[in-house]
N, C-alpha and C. Protein backbone atom coordinates (compact mmCIF):
# COMPACT_ATOMS: atom_id res chain seq x y z
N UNK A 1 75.58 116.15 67.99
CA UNK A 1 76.74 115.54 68.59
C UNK A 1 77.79 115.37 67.49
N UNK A 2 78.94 116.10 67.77
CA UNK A 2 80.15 115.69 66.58
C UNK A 2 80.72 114.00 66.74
N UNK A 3 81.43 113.83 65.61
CA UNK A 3 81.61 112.30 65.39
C UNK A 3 82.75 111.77 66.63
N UNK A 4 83.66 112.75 67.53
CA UNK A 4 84.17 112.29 68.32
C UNK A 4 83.64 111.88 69.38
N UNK A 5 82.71 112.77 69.73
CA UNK A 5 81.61 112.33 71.06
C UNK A 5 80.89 111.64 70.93
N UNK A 6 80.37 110.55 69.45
CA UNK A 6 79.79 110.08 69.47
C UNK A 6 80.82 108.55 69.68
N UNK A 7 81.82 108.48 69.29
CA UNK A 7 82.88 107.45 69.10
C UNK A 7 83.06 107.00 71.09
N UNK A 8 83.05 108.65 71.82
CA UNK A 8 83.57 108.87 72.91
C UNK A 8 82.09 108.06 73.91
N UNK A 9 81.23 108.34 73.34
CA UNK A 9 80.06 107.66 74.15
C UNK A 9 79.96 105.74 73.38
N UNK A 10 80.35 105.41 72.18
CA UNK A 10 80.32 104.20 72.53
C UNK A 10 81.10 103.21 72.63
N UNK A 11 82.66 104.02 73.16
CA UNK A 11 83.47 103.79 74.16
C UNK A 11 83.70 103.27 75.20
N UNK A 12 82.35 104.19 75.50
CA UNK A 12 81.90 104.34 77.43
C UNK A 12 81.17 103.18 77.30
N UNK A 13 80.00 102.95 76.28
CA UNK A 13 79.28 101.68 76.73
C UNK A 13 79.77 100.72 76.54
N UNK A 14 80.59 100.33 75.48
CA UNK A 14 81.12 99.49 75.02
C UNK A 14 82.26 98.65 76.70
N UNK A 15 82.70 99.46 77.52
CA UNK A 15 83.57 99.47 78.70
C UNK A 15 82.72 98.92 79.26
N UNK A 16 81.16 99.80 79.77
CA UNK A 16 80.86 99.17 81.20
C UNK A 16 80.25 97.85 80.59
N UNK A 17 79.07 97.56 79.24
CA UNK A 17 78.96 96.42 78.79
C UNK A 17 79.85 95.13 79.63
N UNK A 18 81.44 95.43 79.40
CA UNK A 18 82.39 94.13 79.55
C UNK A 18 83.05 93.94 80.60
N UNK A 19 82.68 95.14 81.18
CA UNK A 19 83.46 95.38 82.73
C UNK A 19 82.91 93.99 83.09
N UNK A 20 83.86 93.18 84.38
CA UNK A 20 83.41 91.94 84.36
C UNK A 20 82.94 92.46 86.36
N UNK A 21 82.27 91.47 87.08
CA UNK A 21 82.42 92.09 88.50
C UNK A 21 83.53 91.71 88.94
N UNK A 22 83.42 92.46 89.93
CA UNK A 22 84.58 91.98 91.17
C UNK A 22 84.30 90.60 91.83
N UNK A 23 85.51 89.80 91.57
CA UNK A 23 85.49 88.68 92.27
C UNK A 23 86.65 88.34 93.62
N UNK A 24 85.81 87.35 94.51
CA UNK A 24 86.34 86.89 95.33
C UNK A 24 86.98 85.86 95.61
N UNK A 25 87.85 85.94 96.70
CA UNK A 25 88.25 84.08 97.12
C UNK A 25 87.82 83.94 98.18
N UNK A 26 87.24 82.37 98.27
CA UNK A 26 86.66 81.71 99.62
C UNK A 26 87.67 80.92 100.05
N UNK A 27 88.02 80.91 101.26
CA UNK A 27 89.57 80.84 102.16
C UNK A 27 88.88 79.94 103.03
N UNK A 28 89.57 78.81 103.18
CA UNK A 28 89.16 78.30 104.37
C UNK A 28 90.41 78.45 105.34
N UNK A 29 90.26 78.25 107.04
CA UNK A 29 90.93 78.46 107.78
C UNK A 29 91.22 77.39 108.73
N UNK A 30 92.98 76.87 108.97
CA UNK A 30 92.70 75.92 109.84
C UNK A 30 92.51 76.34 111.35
N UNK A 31 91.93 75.15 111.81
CA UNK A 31 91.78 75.01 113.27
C UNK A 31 92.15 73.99 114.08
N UNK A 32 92.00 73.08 115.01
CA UNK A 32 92.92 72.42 115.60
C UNK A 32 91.78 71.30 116.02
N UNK A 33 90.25 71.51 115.31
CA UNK A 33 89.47 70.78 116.37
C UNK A 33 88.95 70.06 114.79
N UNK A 34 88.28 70.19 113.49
CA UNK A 34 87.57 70.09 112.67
C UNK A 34 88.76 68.94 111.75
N UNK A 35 88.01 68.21 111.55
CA UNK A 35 88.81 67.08 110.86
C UNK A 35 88.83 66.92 109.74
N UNK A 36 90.38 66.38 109.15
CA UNK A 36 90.49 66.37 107.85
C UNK A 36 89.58 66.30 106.72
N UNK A 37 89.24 64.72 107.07
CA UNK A 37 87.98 64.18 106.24
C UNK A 37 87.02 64.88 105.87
N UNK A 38 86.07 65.95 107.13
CA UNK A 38 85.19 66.66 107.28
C UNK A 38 85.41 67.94 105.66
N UNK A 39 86.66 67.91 106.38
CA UNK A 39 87.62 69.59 105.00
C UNK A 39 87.11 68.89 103.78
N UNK A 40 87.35 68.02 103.89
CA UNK A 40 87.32 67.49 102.42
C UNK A 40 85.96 67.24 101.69
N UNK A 41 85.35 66.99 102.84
CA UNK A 41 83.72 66.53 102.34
C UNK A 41 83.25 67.83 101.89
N UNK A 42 83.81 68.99 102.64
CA UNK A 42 82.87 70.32 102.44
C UNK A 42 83.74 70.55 101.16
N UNK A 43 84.67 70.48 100.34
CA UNK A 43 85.24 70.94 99.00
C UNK A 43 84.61 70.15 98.44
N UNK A 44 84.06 68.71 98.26
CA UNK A 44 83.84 68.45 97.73
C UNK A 44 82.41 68.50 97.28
N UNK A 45 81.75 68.67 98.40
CA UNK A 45 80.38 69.34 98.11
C UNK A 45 79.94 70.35 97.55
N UNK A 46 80.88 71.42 98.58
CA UNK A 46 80.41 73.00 98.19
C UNK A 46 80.53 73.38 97.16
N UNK A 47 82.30 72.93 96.88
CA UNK A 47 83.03 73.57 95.47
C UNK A 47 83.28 72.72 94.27
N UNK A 48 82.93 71.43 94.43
CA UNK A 48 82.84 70.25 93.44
C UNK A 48 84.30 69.84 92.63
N UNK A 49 85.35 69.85 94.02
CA UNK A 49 86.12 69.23 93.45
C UNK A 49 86.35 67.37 94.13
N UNK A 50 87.49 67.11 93.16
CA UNK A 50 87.55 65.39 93.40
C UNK A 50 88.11 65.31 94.58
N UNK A 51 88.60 64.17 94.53
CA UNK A 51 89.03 63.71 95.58
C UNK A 51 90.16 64.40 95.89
N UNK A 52 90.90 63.66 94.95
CA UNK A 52 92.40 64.42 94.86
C UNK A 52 93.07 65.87 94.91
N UNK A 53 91.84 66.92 93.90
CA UNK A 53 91.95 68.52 94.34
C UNK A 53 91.74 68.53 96.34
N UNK A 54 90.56 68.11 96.79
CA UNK A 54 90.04 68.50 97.90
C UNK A 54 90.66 67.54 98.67
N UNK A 55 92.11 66.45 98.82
CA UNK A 55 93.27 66.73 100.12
C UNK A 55 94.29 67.88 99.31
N UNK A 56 94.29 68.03 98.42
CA UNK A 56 95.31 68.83 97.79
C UNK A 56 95.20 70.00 99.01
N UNK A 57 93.84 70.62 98.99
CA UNK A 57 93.82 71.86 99.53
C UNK A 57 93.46 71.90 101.10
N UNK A 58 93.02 71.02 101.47
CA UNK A 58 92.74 70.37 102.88
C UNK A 58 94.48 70.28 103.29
N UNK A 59 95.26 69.86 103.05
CA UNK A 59 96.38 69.73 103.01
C UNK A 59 97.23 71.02 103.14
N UNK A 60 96.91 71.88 102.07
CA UNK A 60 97.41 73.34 102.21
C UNK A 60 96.81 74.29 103.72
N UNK A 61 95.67 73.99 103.92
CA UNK A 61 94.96 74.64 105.32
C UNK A 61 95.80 74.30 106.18
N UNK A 62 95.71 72.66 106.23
CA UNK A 62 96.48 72.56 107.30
C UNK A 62 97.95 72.84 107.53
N UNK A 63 98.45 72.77 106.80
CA UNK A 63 100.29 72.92 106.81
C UNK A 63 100.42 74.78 106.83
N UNK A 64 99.71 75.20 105.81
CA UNK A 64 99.19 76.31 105.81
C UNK A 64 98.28 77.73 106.86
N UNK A 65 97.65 77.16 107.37
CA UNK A 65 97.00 77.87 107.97
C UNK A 65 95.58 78.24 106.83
N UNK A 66 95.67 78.27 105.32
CA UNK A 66 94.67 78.98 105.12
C UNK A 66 94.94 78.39 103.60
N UNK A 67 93.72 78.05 102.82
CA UNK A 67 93.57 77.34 101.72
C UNK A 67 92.41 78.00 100.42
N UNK A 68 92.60 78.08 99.18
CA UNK A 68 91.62 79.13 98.57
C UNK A 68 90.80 77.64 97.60
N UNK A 69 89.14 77.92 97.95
CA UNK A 69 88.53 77.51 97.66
C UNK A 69 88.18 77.63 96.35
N UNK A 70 87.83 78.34 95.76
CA UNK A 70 87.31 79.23 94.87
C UNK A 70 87.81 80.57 94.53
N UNK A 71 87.09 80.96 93.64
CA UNK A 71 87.22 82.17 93.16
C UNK A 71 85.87 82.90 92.70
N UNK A 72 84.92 83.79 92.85
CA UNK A 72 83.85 83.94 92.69
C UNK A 72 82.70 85.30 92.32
N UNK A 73 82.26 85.47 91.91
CA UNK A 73 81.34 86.75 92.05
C UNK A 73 81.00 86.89 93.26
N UNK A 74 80.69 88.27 93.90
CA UNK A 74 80.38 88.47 95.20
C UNK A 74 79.08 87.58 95.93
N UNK A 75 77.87 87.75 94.72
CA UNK A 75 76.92 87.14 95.77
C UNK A 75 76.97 85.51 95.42
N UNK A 76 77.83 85.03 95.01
CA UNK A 76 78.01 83.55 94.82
C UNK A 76 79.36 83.32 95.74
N UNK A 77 79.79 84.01 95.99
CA UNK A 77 81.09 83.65 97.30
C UNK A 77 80.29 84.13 98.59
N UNK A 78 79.32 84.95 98.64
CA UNK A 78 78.49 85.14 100.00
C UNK A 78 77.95 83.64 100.39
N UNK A 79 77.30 83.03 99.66
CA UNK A 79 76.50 82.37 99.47
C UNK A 79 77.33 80.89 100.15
N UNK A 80 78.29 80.84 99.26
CA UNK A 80 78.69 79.43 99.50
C UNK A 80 79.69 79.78 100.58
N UNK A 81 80.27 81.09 101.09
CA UNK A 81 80.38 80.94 102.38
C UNK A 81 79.84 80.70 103.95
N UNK A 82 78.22 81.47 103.44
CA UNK A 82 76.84 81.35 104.30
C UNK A 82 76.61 79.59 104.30
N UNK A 83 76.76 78.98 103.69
CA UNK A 83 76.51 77.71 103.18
C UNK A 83 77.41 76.66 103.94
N UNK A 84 78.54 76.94 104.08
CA UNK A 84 79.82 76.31 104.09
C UNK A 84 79.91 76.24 106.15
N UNK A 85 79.41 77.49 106.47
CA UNK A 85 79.75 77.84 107.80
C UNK A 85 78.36 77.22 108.41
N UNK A 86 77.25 77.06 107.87
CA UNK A 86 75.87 76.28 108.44
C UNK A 86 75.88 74.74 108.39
N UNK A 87 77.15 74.76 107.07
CA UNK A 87 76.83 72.62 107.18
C UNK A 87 77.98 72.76 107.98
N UNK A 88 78.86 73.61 108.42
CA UNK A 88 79.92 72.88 109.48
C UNK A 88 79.81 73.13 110.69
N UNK A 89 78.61 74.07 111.10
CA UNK A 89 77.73 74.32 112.66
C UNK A 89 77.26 73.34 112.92
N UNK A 90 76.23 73.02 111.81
CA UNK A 90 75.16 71.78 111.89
C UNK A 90 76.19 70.64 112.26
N UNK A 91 76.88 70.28 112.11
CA UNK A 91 77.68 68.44 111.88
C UNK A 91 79.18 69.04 113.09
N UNK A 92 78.49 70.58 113.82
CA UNK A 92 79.04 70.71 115.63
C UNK A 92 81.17 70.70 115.22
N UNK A 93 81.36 71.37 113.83
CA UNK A 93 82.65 71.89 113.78
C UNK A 93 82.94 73.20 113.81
N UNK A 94 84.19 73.75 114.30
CA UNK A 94 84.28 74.82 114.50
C UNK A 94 84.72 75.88 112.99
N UNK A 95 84.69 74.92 111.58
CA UNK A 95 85.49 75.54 110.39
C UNK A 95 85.20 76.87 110.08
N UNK A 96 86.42 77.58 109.65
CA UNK A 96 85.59 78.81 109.87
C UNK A 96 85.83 79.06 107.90
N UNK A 97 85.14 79.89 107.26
CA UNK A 97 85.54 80.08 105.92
C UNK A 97 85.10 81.49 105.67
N UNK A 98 85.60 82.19 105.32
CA UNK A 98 85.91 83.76 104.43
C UNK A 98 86.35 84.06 103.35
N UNK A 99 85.72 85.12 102.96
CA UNK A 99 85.76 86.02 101.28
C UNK A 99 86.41 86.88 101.10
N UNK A 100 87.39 86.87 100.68
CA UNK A 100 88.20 88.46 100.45
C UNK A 100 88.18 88.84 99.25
N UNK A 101 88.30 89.80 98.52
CA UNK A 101 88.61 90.49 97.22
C UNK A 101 90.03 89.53 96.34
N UNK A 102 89.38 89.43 95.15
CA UNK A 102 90.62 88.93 94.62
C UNK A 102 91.50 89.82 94.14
């Protein structure tokens, strides 16, 4: 192997090494039936913010239509969306929350 192809291959590893993944945002969505308080309990659970972040963004849903939770690796935004949509079935709200590509 000449010294460029060798420079040229640890290039290549050196890239995918740091490549970071693709991350997501978890969106919550308003609705007209699921209550403030409720919004807030689930940020503050799911995504561990205070008080004050979680009306910040409870606040944005609602005035908004749509509020970003997070930001995340794929199977950790699956997760706490799978998560998010079972404690707000269970406790009979309609919240709905989704992952899109950041």
């Amino acid at each position: 192997m000449t010294e460029s192809n060798t420079e040229a291959v640890k290039l290549a590893e050196d890239k995918v090494k740091h490549e970071q993944p693709p991350l997501y945002k978890i969106l919550l969505l308003n609705d007209d039936f699921t209550p403030m308080e409720f919004v807030i309990e689930v940020l503050r659970l799911f995504f561990s913010m205070n008080q004050e972040q979680a009306t910040r963004i409870m606040l944005k849903v609602h005035t908004e239509g749509v509020g970003v939770c997070g930001i995340y690796p794929s199977d950790i935004a699956s997760t706490k969306v799978k998560q998010v949509i079972e404690f707000a079935r269970k406790n009979q709200h309609p919240l709905r929350c989704v992952m899109e590509e950041n």
